[in-house]
N, C-alpha and C. Protein backbone atom coordinates (compact mmCIF):
# COMPACT_ATOMS: atom_id res chain seq x y z
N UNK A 1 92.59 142.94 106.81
CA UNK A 1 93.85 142.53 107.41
C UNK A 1 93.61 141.46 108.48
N UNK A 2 92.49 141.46 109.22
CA UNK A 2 92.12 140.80 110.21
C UNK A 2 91.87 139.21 109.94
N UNK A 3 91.10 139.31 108.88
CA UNK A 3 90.59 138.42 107.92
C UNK A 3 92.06 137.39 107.39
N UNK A 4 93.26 138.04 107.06
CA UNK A 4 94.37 137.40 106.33
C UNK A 4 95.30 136.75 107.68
N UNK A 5 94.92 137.54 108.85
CA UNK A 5 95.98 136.77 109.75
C UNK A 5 95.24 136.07 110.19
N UNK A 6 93.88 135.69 110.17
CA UNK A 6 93.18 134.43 110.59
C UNK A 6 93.17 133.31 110.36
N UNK A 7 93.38 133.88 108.66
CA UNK A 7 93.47 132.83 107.56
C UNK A 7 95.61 132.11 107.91
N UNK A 8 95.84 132.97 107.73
CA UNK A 8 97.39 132.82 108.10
C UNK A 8 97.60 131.34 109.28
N UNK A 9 96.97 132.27 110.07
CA UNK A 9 96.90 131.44 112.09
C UNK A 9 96.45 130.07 111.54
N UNK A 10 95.20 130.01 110.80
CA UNK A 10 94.44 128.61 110.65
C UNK A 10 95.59 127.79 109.72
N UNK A 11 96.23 128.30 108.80
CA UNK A 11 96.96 127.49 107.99
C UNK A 11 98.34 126.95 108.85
N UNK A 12 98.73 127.95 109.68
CA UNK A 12 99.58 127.95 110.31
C UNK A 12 99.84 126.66 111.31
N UNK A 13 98.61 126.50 112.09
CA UNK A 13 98.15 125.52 113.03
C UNK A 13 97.76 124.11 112.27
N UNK A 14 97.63 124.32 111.23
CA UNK A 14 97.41 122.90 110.70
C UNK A 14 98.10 122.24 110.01
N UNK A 15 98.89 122.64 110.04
CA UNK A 15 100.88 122.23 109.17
C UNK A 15 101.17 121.95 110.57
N UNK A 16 100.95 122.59 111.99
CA UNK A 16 101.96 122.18 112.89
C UNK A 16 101.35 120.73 113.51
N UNK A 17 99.97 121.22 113.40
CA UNK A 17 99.04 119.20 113.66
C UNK A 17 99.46 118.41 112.66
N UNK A 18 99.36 119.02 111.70
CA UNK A 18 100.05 117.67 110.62
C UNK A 18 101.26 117.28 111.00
N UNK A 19 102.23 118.08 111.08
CA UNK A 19 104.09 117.24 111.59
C UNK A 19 103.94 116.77 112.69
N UNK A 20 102.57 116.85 113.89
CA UNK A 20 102.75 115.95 114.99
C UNK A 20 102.57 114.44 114.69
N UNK A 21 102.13 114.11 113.67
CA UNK A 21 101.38 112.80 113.02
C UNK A 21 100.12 112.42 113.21
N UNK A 22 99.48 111.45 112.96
CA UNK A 22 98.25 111.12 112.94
C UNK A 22 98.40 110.87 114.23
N UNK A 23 97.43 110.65 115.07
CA UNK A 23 96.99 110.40 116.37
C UNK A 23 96.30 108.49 116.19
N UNK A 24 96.48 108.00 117.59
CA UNK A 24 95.94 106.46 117.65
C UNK A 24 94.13 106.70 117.35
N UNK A 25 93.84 107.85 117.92
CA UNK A 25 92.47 107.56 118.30
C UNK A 25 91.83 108.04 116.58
N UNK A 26 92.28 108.71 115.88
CA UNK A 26 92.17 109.12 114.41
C UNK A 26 92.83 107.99 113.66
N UNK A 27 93.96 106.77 113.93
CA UNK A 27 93.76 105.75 113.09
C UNK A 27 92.89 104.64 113.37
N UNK A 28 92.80 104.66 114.29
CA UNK A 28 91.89 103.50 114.75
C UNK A 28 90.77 103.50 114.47
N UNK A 29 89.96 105.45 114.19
CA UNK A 29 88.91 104.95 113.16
C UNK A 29 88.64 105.09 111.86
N UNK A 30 89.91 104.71 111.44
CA UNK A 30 89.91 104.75 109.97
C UNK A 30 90.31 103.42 109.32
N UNK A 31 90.38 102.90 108.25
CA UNK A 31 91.32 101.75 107.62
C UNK A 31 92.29 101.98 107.17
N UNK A 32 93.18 101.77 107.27
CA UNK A 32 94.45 101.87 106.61
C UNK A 32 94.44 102.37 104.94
N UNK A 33 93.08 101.73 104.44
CA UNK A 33 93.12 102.33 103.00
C UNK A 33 92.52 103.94 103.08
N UNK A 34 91.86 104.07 104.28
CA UNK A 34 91.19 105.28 103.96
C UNK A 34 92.37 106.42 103.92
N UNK A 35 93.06 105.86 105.29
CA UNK A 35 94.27 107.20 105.43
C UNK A 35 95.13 107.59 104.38
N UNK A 36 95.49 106.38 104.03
CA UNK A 36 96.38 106.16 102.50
C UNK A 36 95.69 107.03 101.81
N UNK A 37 94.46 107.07 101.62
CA UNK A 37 93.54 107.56 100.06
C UNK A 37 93.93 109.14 100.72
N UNK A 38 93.56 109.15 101.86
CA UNK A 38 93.46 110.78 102.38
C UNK A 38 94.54 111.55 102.06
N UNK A 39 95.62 110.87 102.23
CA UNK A 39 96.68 111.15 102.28
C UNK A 39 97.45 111.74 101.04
N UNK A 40 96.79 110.85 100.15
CA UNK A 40 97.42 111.02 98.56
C UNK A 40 96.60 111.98 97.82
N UNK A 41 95.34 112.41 98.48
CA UNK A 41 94.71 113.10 98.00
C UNK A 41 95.12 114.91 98.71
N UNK A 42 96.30 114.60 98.82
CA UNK A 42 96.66 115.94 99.27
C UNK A 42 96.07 116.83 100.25
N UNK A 43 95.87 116.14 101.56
CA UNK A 43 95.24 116.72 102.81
C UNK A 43 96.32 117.45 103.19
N UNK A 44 95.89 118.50 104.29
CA UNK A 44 96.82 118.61 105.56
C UNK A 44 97.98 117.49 106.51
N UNK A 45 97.64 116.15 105.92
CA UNK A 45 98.19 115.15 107.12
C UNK A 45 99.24 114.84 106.06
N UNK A 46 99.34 115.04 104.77
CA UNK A 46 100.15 114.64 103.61
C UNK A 46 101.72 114.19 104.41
N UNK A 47 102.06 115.21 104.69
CA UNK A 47 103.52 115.29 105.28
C UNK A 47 104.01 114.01 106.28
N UNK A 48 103.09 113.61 106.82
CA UNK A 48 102.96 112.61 107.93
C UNK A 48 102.69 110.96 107.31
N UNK A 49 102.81 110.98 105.90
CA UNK A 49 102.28 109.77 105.51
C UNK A 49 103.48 108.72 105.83
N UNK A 50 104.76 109.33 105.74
CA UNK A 50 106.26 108.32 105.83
C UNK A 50 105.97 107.50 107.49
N UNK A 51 105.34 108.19 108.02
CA UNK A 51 104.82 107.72 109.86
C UNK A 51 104.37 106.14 109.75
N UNK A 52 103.21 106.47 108.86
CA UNK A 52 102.38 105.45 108.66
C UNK A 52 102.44 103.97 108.34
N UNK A 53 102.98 103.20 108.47
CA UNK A 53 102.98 101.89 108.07
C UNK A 53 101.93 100.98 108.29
N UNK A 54 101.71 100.01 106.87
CA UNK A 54 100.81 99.00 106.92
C UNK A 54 101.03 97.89 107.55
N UNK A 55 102.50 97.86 108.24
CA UNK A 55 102.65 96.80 108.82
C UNK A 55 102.39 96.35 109.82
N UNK A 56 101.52 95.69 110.16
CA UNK A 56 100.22 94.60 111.21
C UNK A 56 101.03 93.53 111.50
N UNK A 57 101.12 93.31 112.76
CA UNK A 57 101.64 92.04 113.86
C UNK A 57 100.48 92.02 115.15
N UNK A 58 100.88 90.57 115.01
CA UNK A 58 100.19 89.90 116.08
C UNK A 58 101.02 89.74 117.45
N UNK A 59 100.06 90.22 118.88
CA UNK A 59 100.40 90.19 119.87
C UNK A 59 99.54 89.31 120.72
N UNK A 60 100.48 88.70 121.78
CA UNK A 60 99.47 87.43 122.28
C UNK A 60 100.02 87.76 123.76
N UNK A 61 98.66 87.68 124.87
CA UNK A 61 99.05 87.55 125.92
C UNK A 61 97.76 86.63 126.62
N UNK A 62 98.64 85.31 127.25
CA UNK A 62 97.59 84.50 127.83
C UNK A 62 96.90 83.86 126.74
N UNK A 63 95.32 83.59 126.74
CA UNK A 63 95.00 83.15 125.46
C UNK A 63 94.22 84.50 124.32
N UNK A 64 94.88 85.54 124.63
CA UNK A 64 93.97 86.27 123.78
C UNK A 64 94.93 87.36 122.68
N UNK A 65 94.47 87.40 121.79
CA UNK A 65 95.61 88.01 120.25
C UNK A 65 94.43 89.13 120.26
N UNK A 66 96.18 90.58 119.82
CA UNK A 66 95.95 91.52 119.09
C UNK A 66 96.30 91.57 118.28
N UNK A 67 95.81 92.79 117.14
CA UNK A 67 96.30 93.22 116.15
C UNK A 67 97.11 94.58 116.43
N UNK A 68 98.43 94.49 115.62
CA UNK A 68 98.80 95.88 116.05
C UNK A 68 99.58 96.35 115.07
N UNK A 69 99.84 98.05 114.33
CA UNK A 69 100.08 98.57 113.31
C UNK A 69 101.33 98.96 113.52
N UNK A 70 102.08 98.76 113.25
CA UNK A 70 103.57 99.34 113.12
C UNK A 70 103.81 100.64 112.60
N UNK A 71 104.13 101.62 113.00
CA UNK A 71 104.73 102.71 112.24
C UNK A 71 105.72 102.81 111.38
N UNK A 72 106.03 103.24 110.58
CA UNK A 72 107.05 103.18 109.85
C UNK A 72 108.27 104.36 110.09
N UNK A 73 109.05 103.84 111.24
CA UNK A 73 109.96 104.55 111.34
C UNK A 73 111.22 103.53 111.63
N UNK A 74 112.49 104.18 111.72
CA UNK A 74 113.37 103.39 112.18
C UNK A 74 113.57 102.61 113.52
N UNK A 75 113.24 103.11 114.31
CA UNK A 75 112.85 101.79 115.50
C UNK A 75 112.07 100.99 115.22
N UNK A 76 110.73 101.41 115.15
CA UNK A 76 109.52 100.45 114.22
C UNK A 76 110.03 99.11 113.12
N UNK A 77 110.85 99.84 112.62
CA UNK A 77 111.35 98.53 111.44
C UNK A 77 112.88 97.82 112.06
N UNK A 78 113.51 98.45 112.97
CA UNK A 78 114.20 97.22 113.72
C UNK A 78 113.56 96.53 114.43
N UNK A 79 112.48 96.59 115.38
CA UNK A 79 111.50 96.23 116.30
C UNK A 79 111.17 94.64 115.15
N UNK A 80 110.35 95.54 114.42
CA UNK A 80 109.89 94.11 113.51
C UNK A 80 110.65 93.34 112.70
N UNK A 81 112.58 93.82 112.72
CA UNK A 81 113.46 92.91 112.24
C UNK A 81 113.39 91.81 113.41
N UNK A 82 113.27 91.84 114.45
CA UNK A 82 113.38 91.32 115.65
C UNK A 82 112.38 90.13 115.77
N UNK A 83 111.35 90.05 115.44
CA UNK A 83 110.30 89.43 115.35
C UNK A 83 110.24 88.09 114.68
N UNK A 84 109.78 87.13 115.38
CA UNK A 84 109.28 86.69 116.84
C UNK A 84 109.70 87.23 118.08
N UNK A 85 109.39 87.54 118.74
CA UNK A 85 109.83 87.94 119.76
C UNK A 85 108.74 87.25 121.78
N UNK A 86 109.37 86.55 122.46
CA UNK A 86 108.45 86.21 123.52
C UNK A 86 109.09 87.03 124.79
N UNK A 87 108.38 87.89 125.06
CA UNK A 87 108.97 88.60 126.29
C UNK A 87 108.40 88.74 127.75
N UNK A 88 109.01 88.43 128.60
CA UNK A 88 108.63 88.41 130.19
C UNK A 88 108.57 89.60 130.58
N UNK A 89 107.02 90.96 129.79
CA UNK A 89 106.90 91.93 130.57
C UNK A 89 107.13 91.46 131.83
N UNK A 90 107.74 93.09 132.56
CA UNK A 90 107.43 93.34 133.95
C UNK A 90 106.50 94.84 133.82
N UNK A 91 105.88 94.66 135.23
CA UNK A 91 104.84 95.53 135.37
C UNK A 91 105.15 96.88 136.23
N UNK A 92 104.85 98.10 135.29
CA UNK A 92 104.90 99.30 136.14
C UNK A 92 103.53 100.20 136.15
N UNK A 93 103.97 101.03 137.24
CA UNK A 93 102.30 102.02 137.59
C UNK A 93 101.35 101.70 137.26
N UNK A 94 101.10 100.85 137.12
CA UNK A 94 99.81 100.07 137.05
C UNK A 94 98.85 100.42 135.67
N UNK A 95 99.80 100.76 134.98
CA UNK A 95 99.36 101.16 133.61
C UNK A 95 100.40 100.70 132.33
N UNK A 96 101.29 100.05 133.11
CA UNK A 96 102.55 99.44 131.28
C UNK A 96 103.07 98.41 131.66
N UNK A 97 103.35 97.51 130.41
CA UNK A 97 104.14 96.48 131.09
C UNK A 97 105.66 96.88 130.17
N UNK A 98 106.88 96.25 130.58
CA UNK A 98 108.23 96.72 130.00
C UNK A 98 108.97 95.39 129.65
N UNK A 99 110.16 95.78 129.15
CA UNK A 99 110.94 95.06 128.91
C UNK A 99 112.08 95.14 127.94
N UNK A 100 113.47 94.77 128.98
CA UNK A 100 114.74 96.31 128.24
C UNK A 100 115.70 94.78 127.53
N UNK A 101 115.71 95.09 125.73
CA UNK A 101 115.84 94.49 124.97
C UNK A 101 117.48 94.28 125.05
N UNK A 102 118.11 93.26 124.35
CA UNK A 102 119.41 93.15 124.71
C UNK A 102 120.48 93.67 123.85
N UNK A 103 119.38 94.23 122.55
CA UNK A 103 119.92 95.21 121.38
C UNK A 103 119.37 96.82 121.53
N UNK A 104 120.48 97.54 121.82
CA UNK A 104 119.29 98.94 121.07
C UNK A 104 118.65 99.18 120.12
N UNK A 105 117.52 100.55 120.22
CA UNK A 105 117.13 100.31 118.66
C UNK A 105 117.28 102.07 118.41
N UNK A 106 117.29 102.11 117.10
CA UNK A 106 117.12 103.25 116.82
C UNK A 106 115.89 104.38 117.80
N UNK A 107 116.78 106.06 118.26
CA UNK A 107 115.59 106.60 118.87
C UNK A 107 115.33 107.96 117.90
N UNK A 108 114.17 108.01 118.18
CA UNK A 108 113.34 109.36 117.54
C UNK A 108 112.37 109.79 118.84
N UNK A 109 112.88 110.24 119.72
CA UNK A 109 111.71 109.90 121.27
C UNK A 109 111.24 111.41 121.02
N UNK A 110 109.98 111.45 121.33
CA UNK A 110 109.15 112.85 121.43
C UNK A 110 108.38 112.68 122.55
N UNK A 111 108.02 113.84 123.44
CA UNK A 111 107.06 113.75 124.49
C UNK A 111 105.72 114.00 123.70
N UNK A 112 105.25 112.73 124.36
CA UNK A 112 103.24 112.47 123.16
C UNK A 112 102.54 113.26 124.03
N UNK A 113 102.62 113.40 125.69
CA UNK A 113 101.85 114.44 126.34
C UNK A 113 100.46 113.00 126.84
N UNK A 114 100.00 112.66 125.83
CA UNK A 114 99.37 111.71 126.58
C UNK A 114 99.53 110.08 125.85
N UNK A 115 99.32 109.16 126.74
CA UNK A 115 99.83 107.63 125.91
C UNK A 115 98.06 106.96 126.09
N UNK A 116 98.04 106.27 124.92
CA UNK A 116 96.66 105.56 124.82
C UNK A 116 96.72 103.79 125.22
N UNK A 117 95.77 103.27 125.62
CA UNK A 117 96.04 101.95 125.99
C UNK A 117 95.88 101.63 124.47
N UNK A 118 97.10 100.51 124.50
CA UNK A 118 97.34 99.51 122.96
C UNK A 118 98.49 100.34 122.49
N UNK A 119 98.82 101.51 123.07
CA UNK A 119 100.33 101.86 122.41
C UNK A 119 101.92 101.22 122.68
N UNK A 120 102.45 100.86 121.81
CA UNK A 120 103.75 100.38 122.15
C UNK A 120 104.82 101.21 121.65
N UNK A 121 105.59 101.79 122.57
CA UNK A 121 106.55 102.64 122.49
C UNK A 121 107.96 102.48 122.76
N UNK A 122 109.14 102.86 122.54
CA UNK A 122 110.49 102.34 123.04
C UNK A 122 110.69 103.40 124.14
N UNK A 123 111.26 103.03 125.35
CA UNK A 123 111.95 104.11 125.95
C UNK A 123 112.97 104.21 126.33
N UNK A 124 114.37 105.24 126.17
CA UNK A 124 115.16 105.01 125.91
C UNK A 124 115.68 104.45 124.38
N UNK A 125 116.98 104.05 124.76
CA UNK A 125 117.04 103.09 122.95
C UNK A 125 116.82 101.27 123.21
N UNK A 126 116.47 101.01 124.73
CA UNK A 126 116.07 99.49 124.40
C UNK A 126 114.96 98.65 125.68
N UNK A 127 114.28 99.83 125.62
CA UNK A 127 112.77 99.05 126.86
C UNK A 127 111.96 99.14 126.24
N UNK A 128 110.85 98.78 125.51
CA UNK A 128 109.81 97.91 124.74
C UNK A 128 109.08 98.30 125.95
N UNK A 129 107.64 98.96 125.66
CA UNK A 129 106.72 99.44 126.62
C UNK A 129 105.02 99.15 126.01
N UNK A 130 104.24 98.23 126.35
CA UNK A 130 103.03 98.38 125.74
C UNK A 130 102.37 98.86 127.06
N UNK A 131 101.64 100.35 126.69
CA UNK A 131 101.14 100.58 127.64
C UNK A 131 99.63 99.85 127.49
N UNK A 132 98.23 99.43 129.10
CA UNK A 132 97.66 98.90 129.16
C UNK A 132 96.11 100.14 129.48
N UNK A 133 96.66 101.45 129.89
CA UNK A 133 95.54 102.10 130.46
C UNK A 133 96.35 103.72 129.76
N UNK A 134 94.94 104.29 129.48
CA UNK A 134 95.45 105.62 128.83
C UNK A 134 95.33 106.80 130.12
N UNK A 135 96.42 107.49 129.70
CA UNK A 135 97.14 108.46 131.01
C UNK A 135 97.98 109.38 130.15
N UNK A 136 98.50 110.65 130.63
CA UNK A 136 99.05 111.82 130.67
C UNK A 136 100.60 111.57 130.96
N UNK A 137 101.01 111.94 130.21
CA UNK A 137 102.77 111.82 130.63
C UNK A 137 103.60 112.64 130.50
N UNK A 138 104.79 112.78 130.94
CA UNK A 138 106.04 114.28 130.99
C UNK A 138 107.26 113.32 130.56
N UNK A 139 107.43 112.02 129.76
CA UNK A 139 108.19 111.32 129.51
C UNK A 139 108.40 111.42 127.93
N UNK A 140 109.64 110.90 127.51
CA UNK A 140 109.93 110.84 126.16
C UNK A 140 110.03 109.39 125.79
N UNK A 141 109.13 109.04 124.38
CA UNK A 141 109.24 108.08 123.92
C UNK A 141 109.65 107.68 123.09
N UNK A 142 109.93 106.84 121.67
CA UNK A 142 109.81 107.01 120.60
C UNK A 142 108.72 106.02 120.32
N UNK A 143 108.17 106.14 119.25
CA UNK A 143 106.67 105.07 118.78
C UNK A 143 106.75 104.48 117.70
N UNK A 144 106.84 102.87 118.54
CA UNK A 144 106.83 102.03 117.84
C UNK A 144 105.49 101.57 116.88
N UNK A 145 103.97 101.44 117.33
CA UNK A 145 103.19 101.45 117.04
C UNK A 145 101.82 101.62 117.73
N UNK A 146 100.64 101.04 117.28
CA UNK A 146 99.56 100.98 118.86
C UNK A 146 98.66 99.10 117.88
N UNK A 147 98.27 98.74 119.44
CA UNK A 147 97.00 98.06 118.88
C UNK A 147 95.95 98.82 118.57
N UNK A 148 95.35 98.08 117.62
CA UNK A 148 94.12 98.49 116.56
C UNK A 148 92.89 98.25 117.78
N UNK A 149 92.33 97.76 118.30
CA UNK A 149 91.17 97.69 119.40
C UNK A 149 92.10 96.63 120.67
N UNK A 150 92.47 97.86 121.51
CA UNK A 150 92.90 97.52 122.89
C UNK A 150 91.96 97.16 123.75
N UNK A 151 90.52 96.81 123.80
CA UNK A 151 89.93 96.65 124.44
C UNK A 151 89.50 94.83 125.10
N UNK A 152 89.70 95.04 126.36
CA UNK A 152 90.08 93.99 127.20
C UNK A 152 91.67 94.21 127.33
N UNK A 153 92.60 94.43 126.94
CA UNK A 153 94.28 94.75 126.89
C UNK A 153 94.40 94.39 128.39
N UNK A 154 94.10 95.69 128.87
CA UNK A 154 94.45 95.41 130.60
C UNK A 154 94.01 94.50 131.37
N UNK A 155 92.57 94.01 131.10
CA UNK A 155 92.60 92.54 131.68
C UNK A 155 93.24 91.35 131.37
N UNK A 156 93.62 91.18 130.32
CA UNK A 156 94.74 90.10 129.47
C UNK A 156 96.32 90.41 130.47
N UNK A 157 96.79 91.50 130.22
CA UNK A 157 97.72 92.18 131.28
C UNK A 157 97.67 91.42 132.38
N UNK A 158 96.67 91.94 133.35
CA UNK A 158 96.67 92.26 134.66
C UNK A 158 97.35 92.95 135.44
N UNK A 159 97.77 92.50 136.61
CA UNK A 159 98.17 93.01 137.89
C UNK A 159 100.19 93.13 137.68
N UNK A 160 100.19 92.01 137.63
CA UNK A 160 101.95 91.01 137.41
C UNK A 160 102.68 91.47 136.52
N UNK A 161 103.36 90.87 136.37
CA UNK A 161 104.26 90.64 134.96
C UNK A 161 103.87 89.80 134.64
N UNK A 162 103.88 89.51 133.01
CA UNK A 162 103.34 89.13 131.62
C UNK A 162 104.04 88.03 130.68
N UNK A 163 103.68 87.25 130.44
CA UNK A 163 104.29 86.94 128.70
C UNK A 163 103.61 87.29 127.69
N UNK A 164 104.57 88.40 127.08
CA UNK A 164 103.84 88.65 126.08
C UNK A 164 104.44 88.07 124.24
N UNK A 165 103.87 87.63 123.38
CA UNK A 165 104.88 88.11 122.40
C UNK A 165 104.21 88.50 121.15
N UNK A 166 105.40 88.77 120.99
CA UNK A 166 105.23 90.02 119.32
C UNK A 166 105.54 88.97 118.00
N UNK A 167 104.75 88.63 117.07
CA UNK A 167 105.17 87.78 116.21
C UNK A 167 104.07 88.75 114.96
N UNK A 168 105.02 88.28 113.11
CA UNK A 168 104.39 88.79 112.35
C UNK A 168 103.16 88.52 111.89
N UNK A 169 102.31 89.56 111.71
CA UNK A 169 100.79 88.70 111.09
C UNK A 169 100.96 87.87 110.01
């Protein structure tokens, strides 16, 4: 009996990680084909594949370009109806830059508990948030996508407010 509610608990817990979605730090080391393959091959993360989008845009701040993955949700795909986009982040807590769009967009906001640098999130239904430094949060977002290697991000950033923009790869 001991044995079946273990088994139970473990199955239990991994249906509820799967509906949280894939995590940045679990796509980032994967390729996009791998997750796909994983995915179709009937994992635990199966459920979470509609999350996923292949869609890659380029982000530029100063002279230096990211790559960044779009999710596939309904903010996500108004976000990138939007696109080109050149925006005059402004800078908060010394960890995001913002900027409150003149359209809403669709929300699906969940508290992530923690945000990774290279994530871009909506908050509310129209502030555009790429955060620059990874930190702990009690806020609701919805997720738009993350950059693929944020590294250097916050020095590109800096201190100020930003131009940043969002254009398609």
């Amino acid at each position: 009996m001991e044995k079946i509610l273990v088994m139970l608990f473990s199955v239990m817990s991994a249906l509820i990680l799967a509906s949280c979605g894939i995590s940045k730090e679990n796509a980032e080391s994967k390729t996009a084909t791998q997750i796909t393959s994983q995915l179709s091959e009937g994992s635990a993360e199966a459920s979470v594949q509609e999350e996923i989008s292949m869609n890659k845009i380029k982000i530029t701040a100063g002279d230096k370009s990211f790559t960044a993955v779009l999710y596939d949700n309904d903010a996500a795909n108004a976000f990138d109806e939007m696109l080109p986009l050149t925006l005059d982040m402004s800078e908060l807590n010394g960890n995001e830059k913002y900027f409150y769009l003149s359209d809403n967009l669709p929300v699906n906001s969940e508290r992530p508990d923690k945000i990774n640098s290279g994530d871009i999130m909506l908050y509310g239904s129209g502030c555009v948030v790429l955060f620059y430094d990874t930190f702990d949060t009690s806020y609701s977002y919805t997720r738009l996508g993350y950059i693929e290697d944020a590294s250097g991000l916050s020095t590109v950033l800096g201190s100020g407010d930003v131009r940043v923009t969002f254009e398609k790869e």
